[in-house]
PDB file of N, CA and C in Angstrom:
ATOM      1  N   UNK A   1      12.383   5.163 -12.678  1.00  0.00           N
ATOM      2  CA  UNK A   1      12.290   4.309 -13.840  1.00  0.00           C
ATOM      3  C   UNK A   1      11.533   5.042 -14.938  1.00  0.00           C
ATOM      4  N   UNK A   2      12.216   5.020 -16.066  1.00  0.00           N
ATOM      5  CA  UNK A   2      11.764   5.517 -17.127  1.00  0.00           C
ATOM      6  C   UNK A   2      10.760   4.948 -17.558  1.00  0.00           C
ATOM      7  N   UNK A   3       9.121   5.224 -18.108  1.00  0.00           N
ATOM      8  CA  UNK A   3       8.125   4.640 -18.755  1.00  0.00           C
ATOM      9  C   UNK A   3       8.446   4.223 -19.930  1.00  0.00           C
ATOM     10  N   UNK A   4       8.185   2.748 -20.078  1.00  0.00           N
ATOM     11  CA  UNK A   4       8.091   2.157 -21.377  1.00  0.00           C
ATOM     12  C   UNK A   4       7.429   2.584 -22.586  1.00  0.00           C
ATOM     13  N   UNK A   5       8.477   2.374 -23.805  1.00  0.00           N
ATOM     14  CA  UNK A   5       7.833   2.914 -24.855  1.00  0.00           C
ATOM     15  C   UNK A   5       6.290   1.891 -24.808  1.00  0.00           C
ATOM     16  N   UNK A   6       5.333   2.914 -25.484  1.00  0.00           N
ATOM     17  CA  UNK A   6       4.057   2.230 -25.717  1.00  0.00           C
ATOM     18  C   UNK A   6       3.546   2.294 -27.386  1.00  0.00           C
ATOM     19  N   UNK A   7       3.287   1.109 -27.545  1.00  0.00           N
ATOM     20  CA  UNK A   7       2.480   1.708 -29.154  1.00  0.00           C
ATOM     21  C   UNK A   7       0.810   2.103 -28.887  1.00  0.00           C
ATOM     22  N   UNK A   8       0.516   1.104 -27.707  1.00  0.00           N
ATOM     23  CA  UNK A   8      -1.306   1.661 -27.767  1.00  0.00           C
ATOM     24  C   UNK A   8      -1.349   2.549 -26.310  1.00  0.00           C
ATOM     25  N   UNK A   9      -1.118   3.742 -26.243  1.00  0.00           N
ATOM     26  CA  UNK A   9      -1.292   4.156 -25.356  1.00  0.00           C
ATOM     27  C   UNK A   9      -2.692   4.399 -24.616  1.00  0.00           C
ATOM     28  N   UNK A  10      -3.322   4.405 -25.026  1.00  0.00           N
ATOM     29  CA  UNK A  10      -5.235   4.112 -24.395  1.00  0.00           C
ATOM     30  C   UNK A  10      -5.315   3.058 -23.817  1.00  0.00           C
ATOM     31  N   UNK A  11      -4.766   1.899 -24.005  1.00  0.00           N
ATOM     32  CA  UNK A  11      -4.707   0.888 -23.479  1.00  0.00           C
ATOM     33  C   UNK A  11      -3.898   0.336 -21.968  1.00  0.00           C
ATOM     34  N   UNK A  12      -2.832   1.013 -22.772  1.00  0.00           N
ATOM     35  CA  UNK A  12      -1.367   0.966 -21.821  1.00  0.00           C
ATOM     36  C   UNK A  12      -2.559   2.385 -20.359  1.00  0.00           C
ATOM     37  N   UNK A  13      -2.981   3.445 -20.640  1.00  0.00           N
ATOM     38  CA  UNK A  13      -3.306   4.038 -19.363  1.00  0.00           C
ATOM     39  C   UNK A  13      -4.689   3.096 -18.619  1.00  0.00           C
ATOM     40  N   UNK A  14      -5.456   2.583 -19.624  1.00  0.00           N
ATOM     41  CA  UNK A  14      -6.411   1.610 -18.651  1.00  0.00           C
ATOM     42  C   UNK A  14      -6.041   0.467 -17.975  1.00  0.00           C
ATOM     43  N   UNK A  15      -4.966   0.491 -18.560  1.00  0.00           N
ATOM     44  CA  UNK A  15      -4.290  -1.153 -17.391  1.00  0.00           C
ATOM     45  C   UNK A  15      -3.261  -0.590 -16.831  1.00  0.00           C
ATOM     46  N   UNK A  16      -2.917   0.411 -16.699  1.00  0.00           N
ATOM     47  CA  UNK A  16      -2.312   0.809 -15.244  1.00  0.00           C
ATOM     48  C   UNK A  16      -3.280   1.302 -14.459  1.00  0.00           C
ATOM     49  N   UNK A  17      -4.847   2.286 -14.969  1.00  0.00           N
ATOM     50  CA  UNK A  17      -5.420   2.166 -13.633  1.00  0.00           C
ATOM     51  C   UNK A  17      -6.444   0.718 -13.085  1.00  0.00           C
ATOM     52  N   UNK A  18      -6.297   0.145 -13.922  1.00  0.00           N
ATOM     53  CA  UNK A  18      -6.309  -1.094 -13.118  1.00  0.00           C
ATOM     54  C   UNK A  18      -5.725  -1.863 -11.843  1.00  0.00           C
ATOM     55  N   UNK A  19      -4.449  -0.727 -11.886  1.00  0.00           N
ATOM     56  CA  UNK A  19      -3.222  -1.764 -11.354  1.00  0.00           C
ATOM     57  C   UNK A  19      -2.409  -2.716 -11.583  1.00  0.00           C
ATOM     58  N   UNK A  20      -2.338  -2.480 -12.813  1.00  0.00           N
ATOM     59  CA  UNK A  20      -1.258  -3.407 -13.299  1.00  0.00           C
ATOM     60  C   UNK A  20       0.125  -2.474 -13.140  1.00  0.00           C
ATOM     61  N   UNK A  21       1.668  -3.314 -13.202  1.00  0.00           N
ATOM     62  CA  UNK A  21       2.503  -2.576 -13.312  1.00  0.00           C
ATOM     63  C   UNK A  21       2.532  -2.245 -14.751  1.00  0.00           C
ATOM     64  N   UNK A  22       3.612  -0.752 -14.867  1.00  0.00           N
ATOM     65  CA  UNK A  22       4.279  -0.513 -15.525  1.00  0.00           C
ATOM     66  C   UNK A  22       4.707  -1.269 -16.933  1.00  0.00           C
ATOM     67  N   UNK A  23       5.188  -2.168 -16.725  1.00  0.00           N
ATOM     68  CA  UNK A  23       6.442  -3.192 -17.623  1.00  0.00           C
ATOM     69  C   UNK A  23       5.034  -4.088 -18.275  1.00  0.00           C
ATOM     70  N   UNK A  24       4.514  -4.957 -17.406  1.00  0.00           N
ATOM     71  CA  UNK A  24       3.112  -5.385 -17.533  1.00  0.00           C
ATOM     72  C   UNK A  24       2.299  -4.834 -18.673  1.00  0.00           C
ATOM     73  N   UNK A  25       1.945  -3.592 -18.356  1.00  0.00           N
ATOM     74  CA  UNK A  25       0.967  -2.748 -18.949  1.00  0.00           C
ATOM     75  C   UNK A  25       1.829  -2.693 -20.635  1.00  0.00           C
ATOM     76  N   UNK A  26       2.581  -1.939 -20.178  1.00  0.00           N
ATOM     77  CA  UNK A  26       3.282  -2.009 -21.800  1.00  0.00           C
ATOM     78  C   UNK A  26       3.959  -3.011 -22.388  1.00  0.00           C
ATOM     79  N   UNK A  27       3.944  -4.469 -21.710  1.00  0.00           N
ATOM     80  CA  UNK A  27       3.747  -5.689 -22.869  1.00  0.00           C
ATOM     81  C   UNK A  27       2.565  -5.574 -23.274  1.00  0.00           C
ATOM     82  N   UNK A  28       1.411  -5.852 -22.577  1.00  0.00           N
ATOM     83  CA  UNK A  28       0.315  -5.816 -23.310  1.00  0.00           C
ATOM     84  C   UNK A  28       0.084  -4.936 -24.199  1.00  0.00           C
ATOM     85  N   UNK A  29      -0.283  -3.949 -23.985  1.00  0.00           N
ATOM     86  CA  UNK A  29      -0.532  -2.791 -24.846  1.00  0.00           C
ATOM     87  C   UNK A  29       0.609  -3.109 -26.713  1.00  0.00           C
ATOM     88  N   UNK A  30       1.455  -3.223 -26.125  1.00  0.00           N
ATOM     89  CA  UNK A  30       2.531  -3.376 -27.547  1.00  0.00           C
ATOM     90  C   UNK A  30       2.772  -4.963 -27.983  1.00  0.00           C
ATOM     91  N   UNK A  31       1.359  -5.643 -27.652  1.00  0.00           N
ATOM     92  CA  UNK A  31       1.170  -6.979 -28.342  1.00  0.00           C
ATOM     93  C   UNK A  31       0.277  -6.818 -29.745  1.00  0.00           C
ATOM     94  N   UNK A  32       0.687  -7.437 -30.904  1.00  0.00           N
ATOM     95  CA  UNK A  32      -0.528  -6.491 -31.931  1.00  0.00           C
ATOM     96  C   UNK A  32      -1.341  -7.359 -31.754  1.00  0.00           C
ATOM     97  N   UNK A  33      -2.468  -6.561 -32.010  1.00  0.00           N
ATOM     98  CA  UNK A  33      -3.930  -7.625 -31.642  1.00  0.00           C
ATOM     99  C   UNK A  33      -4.115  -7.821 -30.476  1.00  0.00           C
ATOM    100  N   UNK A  34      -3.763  -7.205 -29.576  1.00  0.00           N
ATOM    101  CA  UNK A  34      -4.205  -7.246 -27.587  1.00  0.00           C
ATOM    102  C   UNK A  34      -5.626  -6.844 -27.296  1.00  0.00           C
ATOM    103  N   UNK A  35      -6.192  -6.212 -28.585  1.00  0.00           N
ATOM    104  CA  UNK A  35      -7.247  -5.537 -28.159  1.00  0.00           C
ATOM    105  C   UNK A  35      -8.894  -6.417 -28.717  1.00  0.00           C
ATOM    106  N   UNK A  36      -8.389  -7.307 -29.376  1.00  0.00           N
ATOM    107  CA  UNK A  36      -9.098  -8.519 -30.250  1.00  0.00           C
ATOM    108  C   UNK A  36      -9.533  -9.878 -29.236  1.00  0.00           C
ATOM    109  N   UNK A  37     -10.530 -10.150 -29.538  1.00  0.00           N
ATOM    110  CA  UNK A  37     -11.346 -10.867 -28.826  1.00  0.00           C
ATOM    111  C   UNK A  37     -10.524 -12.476 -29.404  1.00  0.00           C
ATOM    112  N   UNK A  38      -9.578 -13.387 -28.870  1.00  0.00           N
ATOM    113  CA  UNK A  38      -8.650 -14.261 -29.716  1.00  0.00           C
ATOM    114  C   UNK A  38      -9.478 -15.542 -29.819  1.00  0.00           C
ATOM    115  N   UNK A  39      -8.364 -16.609 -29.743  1.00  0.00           N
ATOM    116  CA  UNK A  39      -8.929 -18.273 -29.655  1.00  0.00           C
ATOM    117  C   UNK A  39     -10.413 -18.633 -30.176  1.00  0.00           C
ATOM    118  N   UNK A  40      -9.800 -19.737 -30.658  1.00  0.00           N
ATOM    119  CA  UNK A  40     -10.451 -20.519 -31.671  1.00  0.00           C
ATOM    120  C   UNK A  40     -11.380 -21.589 -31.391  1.00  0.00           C
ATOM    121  N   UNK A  41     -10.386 -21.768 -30.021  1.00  0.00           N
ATOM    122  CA  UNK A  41     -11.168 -22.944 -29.326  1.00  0.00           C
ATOM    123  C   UNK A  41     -12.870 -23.212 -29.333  1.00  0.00           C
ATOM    124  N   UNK A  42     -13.713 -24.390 -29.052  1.00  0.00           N
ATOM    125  CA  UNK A  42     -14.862 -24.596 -28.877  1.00  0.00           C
ATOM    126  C   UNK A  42     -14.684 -24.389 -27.007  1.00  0.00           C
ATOM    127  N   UNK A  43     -15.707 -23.933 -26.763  1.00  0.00           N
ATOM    128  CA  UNK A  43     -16.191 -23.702 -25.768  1.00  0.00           C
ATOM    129  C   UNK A  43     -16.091 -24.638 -24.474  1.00  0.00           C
ATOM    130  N   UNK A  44     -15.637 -24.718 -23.021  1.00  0.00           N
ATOM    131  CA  UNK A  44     -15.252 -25.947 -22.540  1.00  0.00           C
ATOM    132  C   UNK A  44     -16.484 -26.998 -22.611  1.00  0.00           C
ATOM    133  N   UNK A  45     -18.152 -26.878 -22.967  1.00  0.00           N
ATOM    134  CA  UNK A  45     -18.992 -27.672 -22.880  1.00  0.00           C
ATOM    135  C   UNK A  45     -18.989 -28.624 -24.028  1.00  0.00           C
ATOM    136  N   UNK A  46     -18.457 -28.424 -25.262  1.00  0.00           N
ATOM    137  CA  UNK A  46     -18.456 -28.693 -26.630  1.00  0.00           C
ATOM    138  C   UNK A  46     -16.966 -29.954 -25.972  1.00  0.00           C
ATOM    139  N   UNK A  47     -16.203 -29.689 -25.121  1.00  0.00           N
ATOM    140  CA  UNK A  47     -15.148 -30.667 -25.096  1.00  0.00           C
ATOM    141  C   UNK A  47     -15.758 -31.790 -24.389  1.00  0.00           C
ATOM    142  N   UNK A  48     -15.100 -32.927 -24.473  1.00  0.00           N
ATOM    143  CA  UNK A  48     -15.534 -34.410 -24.476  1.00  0.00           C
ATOM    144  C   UNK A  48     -14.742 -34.200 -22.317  1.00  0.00           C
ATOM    145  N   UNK A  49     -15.000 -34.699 -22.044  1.00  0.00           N
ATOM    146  CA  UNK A  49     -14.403 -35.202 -20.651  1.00  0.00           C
ATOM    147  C   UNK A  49     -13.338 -35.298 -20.049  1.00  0.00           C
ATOM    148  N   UNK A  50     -12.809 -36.573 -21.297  1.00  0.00           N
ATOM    149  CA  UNK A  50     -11.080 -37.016 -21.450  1.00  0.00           C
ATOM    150  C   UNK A  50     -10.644 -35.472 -21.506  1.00  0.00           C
ATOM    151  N   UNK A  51     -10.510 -34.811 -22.688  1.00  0.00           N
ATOM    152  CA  UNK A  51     -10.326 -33.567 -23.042  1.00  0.00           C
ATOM    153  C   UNK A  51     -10.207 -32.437 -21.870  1.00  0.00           C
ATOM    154  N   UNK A  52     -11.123 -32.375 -21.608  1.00  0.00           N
ATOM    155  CA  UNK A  52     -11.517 -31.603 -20.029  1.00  0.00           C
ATOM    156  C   UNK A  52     -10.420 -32.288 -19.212  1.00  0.00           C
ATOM    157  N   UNK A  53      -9.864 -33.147 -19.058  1.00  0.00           N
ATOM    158  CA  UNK A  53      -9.174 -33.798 -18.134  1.00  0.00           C
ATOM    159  C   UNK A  53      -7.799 -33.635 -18.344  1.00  0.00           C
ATOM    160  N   UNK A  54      -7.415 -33.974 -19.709  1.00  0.00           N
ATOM    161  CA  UNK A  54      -6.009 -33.830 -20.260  1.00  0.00           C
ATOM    162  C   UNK A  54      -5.720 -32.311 -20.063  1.00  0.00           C
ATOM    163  N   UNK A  55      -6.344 -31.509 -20.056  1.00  0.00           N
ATOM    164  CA  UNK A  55      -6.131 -29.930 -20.017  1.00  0.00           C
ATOM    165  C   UNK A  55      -6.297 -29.451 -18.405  1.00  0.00           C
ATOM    166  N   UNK A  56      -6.878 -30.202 -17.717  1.00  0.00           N
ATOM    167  CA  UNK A  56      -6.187 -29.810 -16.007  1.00  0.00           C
ATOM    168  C   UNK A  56      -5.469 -30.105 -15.634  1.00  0.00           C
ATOM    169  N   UNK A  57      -5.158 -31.588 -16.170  1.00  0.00           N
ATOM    170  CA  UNK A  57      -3.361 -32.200 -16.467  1.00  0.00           C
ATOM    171  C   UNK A  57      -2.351 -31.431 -16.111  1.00  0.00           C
ATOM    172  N   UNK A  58      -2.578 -30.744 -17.807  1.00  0.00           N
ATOM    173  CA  UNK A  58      -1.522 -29.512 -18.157  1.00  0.00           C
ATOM    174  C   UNK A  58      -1.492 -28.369 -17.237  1.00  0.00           C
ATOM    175  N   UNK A  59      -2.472 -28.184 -16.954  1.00  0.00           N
ATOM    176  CA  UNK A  59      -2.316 -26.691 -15.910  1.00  0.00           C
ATOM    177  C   UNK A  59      -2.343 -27.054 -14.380  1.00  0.00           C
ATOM    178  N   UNK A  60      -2.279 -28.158 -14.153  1.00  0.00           N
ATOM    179  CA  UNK A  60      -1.656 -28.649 -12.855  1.00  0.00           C
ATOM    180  C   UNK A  60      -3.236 -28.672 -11.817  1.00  0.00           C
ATOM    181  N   UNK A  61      -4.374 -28.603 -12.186  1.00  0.00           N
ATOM    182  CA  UNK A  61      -5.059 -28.659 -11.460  1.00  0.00           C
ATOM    183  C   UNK A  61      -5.729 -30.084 -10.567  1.00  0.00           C
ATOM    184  N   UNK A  62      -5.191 -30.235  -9.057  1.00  0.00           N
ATOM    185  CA  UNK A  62      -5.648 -31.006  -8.408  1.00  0.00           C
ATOM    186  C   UNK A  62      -6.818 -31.646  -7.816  1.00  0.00           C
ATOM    187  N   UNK A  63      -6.701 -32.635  -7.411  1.00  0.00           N
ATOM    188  CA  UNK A  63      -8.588 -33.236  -7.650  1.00  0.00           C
ATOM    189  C   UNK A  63      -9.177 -33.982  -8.904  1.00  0.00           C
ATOM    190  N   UNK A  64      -8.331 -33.514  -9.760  1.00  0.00           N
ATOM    191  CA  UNK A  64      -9.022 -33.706 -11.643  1.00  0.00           C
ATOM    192  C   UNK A  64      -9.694 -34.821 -11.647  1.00  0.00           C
ATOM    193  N   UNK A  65      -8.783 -36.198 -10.544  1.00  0.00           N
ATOM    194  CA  UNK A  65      -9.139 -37.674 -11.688  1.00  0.00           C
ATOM    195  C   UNK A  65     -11.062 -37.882 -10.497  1.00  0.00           C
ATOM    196  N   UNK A  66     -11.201 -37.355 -10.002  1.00  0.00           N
ATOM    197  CA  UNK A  66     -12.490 -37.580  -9.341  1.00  0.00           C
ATOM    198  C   UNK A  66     -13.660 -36.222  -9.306  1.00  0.00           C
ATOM    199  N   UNK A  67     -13.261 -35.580 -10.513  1.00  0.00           N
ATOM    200  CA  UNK A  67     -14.437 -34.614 -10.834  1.00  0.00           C
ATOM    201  C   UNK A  67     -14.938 -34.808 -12.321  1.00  0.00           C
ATOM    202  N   UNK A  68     -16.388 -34.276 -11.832  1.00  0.00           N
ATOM    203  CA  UNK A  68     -17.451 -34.503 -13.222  1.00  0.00           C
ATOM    204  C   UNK A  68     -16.901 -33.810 -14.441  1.00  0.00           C
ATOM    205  N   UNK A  69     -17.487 -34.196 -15.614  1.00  0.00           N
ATOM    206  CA  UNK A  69     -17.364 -32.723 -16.383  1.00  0.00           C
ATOM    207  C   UNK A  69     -17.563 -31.559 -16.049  1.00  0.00           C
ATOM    208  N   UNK A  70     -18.604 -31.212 -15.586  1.00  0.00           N
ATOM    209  CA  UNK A  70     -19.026 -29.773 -14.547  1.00  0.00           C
ATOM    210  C   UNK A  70     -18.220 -29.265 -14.122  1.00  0.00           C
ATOM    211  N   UNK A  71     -17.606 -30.067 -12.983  1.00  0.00           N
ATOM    212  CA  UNK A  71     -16.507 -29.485 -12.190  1.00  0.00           C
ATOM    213  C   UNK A  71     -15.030 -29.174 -12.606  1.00  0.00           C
ATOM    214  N   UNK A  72     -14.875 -30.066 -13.694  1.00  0.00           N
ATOM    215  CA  UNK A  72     -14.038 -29.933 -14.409  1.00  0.00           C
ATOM    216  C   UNK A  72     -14.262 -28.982 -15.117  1.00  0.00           C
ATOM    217  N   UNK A  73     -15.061 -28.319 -15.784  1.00  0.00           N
ATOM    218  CA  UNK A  73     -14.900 -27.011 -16.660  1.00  0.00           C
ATOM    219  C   UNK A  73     -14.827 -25.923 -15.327  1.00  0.00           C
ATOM    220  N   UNK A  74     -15.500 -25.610 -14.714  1.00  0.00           N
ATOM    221  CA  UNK A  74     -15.684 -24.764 -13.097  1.00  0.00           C
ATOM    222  C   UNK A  74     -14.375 -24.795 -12.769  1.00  0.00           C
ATOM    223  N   UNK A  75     -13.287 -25.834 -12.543  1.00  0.00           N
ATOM    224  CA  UNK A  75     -12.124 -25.711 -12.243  1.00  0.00           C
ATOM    225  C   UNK A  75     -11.185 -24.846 -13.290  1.00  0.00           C
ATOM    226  N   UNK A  76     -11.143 -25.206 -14.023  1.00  0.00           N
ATOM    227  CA  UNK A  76     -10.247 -24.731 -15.376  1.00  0.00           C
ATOM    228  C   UNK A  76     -10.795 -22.948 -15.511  1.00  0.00           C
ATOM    229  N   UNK A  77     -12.433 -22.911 -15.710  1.00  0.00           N
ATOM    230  CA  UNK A  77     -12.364 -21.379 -15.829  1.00  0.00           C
ATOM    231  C   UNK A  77     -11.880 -20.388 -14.315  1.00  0.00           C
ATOM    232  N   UNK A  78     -12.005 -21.526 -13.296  1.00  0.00           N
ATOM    233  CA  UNK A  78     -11.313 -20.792 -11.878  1.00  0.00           C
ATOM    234  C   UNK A  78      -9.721 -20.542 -11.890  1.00  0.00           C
ATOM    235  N   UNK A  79      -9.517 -21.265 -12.370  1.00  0.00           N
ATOM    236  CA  UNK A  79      -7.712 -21.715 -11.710  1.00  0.00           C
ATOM    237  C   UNK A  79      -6.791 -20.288 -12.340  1.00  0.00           C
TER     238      UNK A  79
END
């Protein structure tokens, strides 16, 4: 298999020795702005509960309707 074109190649060689694949490595790398710290978001403590809740919803995390806020942020940065 031929190596993917790369635009950030410094990047593209630290996430293959990471272990990432190939194909992997050079999406990332040839995302603009991959290397930028992103999101806008407030922080999960700044979110209200409900909030915290509606967003394990979405990412399918089980247990949700009988955990604290706590556990609820602990889950979400785990999952």
């Amino acid at each position: 298999m031929d190596i993917p074109s790369v635009k950030n190649e410094n990047q593209y060689e630290a996430l293959r020795d990471k272990g990432y694949s190939k194909e992997k490595s050079a999406r990332i790398a040839n995302t603009p702005n991959s290397g930028k710290k992103g999101g806008k978001s407030k922080p999960y403590e700044e979110w209200t509960k409900e909030q915290l809740y509606e967003q394990a919803k979405s990412v399918g995390i089980d247990g949700r309707s009988t955990m604290d806020k706590a556990e609820l942020i602990h889950a979400l940065r785990n999952n």
